[in-house]
Protein backbone atom coordinates (compact mmCIF):
# COMPACT_ATOMS: atom_id res chain seq x y z
CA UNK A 1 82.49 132.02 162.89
CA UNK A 2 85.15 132.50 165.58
CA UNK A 3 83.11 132.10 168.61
CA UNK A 4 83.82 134.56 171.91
CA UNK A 5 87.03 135.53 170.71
CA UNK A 6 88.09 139.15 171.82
CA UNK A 7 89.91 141.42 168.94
CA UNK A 8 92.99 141.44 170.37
CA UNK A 9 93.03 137.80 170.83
CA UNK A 10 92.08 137.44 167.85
CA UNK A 11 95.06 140.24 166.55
CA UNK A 12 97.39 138.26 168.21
CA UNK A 13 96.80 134.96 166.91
CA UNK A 14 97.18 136.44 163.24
CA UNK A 15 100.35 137.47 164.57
CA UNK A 16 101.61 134.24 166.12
CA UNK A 17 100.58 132.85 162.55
CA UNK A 18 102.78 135.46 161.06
CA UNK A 19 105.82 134.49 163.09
CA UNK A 20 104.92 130.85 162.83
CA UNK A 21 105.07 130.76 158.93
CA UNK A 22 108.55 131.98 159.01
CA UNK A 23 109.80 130.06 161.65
CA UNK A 24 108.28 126.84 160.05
CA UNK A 25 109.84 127.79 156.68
CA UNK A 26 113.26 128.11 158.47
CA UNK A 27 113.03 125.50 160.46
CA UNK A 28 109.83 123.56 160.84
CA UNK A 29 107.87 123.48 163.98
CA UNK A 30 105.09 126.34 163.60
CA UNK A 31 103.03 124.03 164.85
CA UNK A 32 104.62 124.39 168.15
CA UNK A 33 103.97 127.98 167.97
CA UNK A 34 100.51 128.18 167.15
CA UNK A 35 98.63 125.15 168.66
CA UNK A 36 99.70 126.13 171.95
CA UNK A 37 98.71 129.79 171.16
CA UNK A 38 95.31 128.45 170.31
CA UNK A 39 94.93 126.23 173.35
CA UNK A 40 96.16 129.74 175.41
CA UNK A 41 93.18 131.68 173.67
CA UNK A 42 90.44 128.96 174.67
CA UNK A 43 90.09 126.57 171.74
CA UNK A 44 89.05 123.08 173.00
CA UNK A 45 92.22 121.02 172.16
CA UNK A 46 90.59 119.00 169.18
CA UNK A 47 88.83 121.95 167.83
CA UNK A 48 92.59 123.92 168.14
CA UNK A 49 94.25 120.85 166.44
CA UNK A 50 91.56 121.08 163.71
CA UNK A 51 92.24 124.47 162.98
CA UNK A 52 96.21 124.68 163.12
CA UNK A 53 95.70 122.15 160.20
CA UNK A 54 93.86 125.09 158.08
CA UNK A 55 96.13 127.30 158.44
CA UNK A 56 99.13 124.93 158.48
CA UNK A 57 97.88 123.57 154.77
CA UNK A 58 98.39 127.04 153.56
CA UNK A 59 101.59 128.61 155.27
CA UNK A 60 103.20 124.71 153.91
CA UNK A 61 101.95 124.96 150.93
CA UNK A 62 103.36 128.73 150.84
CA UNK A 63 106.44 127.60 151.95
CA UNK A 64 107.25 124.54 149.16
CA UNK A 65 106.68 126.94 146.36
CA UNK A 66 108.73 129.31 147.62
CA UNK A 67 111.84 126.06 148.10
CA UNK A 68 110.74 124.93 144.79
CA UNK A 69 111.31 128.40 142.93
CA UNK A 70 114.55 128.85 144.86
CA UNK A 71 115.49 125.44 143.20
CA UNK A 72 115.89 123.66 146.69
CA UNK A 73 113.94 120.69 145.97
CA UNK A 74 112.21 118.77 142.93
CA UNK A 75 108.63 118.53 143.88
CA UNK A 76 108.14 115.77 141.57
CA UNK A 77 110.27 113.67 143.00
CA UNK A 78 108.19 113.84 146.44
CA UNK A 79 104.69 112.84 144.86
CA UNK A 80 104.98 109.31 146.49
CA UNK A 81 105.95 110.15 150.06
CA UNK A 82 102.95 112.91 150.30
CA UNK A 83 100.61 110.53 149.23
CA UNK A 84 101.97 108.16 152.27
CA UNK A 85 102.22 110.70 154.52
CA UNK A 86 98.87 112.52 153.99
CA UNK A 87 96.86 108.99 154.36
CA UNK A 88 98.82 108.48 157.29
CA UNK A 89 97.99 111.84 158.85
CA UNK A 90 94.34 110.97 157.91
CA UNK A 91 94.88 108.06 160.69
CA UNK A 92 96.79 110.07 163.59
CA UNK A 93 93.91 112.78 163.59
CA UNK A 94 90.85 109.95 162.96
CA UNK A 95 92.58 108.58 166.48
CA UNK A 96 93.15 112.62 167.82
CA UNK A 97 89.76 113.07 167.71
CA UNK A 98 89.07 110.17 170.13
CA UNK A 99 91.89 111.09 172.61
CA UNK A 100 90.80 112.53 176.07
CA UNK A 101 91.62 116.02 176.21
CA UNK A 102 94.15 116.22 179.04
CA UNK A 103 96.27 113.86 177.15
CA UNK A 104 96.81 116.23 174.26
CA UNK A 105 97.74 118.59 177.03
CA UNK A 106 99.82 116.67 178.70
CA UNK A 107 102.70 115.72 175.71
CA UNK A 108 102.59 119.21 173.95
CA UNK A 109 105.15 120.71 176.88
CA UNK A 110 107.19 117.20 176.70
CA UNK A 111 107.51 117.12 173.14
CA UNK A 112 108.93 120.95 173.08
CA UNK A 113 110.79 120.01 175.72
CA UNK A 114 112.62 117.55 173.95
CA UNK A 115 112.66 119.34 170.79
CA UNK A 116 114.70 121.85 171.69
CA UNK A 117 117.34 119.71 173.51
CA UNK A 118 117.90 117.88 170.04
CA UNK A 119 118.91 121.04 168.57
CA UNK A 120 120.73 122.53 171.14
CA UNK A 121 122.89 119.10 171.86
CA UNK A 122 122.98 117.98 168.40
CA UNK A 123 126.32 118.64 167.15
CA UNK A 124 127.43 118.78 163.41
CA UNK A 125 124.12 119.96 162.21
CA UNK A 126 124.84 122.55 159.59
CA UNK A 127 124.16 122.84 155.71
CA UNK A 128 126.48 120.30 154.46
CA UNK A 129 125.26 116.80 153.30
CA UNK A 130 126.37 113.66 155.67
CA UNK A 131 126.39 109.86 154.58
CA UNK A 132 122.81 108.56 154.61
CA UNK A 133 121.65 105.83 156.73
CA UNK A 134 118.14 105.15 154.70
CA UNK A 135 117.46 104.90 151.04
CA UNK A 136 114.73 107.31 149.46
CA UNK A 137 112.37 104.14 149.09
CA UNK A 138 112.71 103.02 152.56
CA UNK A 139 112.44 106.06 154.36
CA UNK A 140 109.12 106.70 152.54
CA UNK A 141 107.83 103.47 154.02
CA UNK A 142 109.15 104.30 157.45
CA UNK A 143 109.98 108.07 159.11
CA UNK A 144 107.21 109.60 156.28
CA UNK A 145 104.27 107.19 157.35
CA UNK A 146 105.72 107.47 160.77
CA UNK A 147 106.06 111.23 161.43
CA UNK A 148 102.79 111.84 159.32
CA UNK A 149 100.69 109.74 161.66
CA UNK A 150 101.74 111.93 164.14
CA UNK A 151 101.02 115.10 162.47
CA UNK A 152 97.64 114.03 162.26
CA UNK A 153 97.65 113.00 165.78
CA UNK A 154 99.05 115.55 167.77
CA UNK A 155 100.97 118.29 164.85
CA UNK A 156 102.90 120.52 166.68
CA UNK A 157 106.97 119.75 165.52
CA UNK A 158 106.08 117.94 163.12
CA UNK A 159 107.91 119.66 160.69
CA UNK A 160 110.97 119.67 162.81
CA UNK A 161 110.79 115.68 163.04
CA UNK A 162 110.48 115.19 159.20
CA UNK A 163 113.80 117.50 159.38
CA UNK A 164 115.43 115.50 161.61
CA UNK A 165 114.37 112.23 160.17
CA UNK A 166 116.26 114.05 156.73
CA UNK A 167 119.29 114.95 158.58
CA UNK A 168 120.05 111.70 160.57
CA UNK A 169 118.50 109.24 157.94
CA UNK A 170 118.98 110.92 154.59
CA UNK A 171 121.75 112.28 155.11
CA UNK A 172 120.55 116.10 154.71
CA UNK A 173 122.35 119.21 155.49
CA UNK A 174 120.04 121.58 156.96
CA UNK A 175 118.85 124.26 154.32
CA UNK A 176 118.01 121.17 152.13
CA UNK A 177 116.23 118.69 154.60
CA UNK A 178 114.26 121.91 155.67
CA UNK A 179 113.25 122.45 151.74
CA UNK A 180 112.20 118.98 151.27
CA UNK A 181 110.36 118.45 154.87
CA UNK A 182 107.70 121.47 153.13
CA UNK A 183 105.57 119.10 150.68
CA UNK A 184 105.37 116.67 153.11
CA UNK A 185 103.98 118.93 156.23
CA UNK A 186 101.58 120.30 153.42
CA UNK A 187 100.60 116.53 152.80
CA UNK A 188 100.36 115.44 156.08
CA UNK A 189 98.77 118.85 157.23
CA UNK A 190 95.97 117.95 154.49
CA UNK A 191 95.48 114.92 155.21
CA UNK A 192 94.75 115.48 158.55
CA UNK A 193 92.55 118.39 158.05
CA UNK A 194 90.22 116.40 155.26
CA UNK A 195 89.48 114.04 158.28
CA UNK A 196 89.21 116.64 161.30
CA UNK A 197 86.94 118.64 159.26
CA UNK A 198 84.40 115.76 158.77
CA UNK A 199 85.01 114.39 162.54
CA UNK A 200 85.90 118.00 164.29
CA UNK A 201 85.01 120.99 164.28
CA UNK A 202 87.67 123.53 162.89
CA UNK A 203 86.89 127.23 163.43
CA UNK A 204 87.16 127.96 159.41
CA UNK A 205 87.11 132.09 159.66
CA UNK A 206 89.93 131.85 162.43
CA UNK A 207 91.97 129.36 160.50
CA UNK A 208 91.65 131.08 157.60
CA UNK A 209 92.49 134.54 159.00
CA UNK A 210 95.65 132.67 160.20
CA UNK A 211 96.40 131.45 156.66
CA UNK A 212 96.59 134.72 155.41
CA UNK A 213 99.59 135.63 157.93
CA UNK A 214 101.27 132.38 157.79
CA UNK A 215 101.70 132.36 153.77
CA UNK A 216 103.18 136.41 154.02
CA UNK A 217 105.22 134.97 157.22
CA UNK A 218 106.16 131.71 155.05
CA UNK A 219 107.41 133.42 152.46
CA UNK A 220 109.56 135.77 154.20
CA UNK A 221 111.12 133.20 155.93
CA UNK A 222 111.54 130.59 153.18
CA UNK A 223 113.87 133.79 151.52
CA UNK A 224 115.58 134.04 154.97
CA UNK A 225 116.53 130.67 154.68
CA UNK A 226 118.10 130.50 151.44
CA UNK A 227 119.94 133.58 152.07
CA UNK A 228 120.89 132.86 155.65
CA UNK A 229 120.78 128.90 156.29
CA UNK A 230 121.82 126.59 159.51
CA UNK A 231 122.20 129.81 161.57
CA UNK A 232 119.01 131.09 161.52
CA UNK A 233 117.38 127.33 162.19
CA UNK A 234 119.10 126.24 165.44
CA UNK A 235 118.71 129.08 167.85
CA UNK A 236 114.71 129.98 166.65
CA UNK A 237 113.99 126.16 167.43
CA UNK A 238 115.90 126.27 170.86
CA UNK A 239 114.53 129.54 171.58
CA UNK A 240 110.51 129.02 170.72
CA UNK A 241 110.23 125.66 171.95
CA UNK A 242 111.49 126.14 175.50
CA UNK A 243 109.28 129.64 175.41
CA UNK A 244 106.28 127.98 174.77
CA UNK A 245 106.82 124.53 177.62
CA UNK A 246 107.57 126.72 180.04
CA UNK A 247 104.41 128.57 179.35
CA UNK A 248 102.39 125.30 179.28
CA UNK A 249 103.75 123.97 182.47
CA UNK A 250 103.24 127.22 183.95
CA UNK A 251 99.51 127.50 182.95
CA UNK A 252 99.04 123.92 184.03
CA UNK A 253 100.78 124.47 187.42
CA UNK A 254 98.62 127.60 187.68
CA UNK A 255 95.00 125.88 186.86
């Protein structure tokens, strides 16, 4: 059921899916496209975190086969850190669901915010490994756990943050962190879904109309990237992130 939602909000937000599954392929962060779309259209902000994570599951999901095939990253090897960081996801949104609502509302234009400043300040990020600062074992037991609570807690960027916890901890260049952040956002997307759909309410037939548009836009963009690399990720990060907090702020300021 998607309750009192108009057809061309409803068009749109399959369309904001579509853009959001290639921009999270390319760069992580659909998330920061489409829960904010969501809370624009009128979702409650638990019910709009709940349902980001069912169509997040499948544009992620979309989006690691696609690495996989292009022979960016050895699923395999990842089994262990998904585990961690869907249980820990299955924490962040157990505690999201028990959050006042104004809170949620409150960090989503913060967190862009600071997002994008990352990105646009960073300098050096490109597609060519660095020295690594973490070993595989301990960032599993740290950023994963870490950044996975959050996606279960709040969502949006979390993508980008398991990217950047690859590039300044692992020692990534940017195509590959971006390939091996995918598993992960589908594990800690899943995780936090199993738990919002026995505490929340997601709206299934939206989410799932979503999915559909955010595994086509997933796999386009998963090709882009490949083909195309650090300069498609840093200016689509920049770009959407300070789009979307300046329309937050602006419909706060505004209410």
């Amino acid at each position: 059921m998607i309750p009192e939602l108009a057809t061309h909000v409803l068009l749109l937000l399959v369309l904001v899916a579509f853009l959001a599954g290639a921009i999270d392929a390319i760069a992580g962060g659909g998330g920061l496209l489409t829960v904010p779309a969501l809370l624009l259209a009128g979702l409650p902000p638990v019910a709009a975190l709940a349902t980001n994570k069912v169509q997040g599951v499948f544009g992620a999901a979309s989006a690691a086969v696609s690495y996989a095939r292009a022979g960016q990253v050895e699923p395999r090897a990842q089994i262990g850190p998904a585990l961690v960081a869907a249980a820990a996801a299955g924490l962040g949104a157990l505690l999201a669901s028990r959050l006042p609502t104004d809170t949620i509302r409150l960090v989503l234009p913060i967190l862009l915010i600071a997002i994008a400043l990352y990105f646009l300040l960073k300098k050096g990020l490109d597609d060519g490994d660095r020295a690594q600062r973490l070993s595989g074992p301990a960032f599993a037991a740290t950023a994963v756990p870490a950044v996975g609570f959050y996606d279960g807690l709040l969502g949006p960027g979390a993508g980008s943050f398991y990217m950047i916890g690859f590039v300044t901890l692992r020692g990534y260049g940017l195509l590959k962190a971006t390939a091996h952040t995918k598993l992960l956002n589908f594990a800690s997307n899943l995780g936090g879904l199993v738990v919002f759909a026995a505490v929340a309410q997601p709206w299934w037939t939206l989410g799932l109309a979503m999915a559909a548009a955010q595994v086509a836009g997933a796999t386009l963009g998963a090709r882009l990237a490949v083909r195309v690399g650090a300069r498609a990720i840093r200016p689509l990060l920049v770009t959407v992130s300070l789009a979307l907090a300046a329309r937050l702020l602006w419909q706060a300021w505004a209410g």
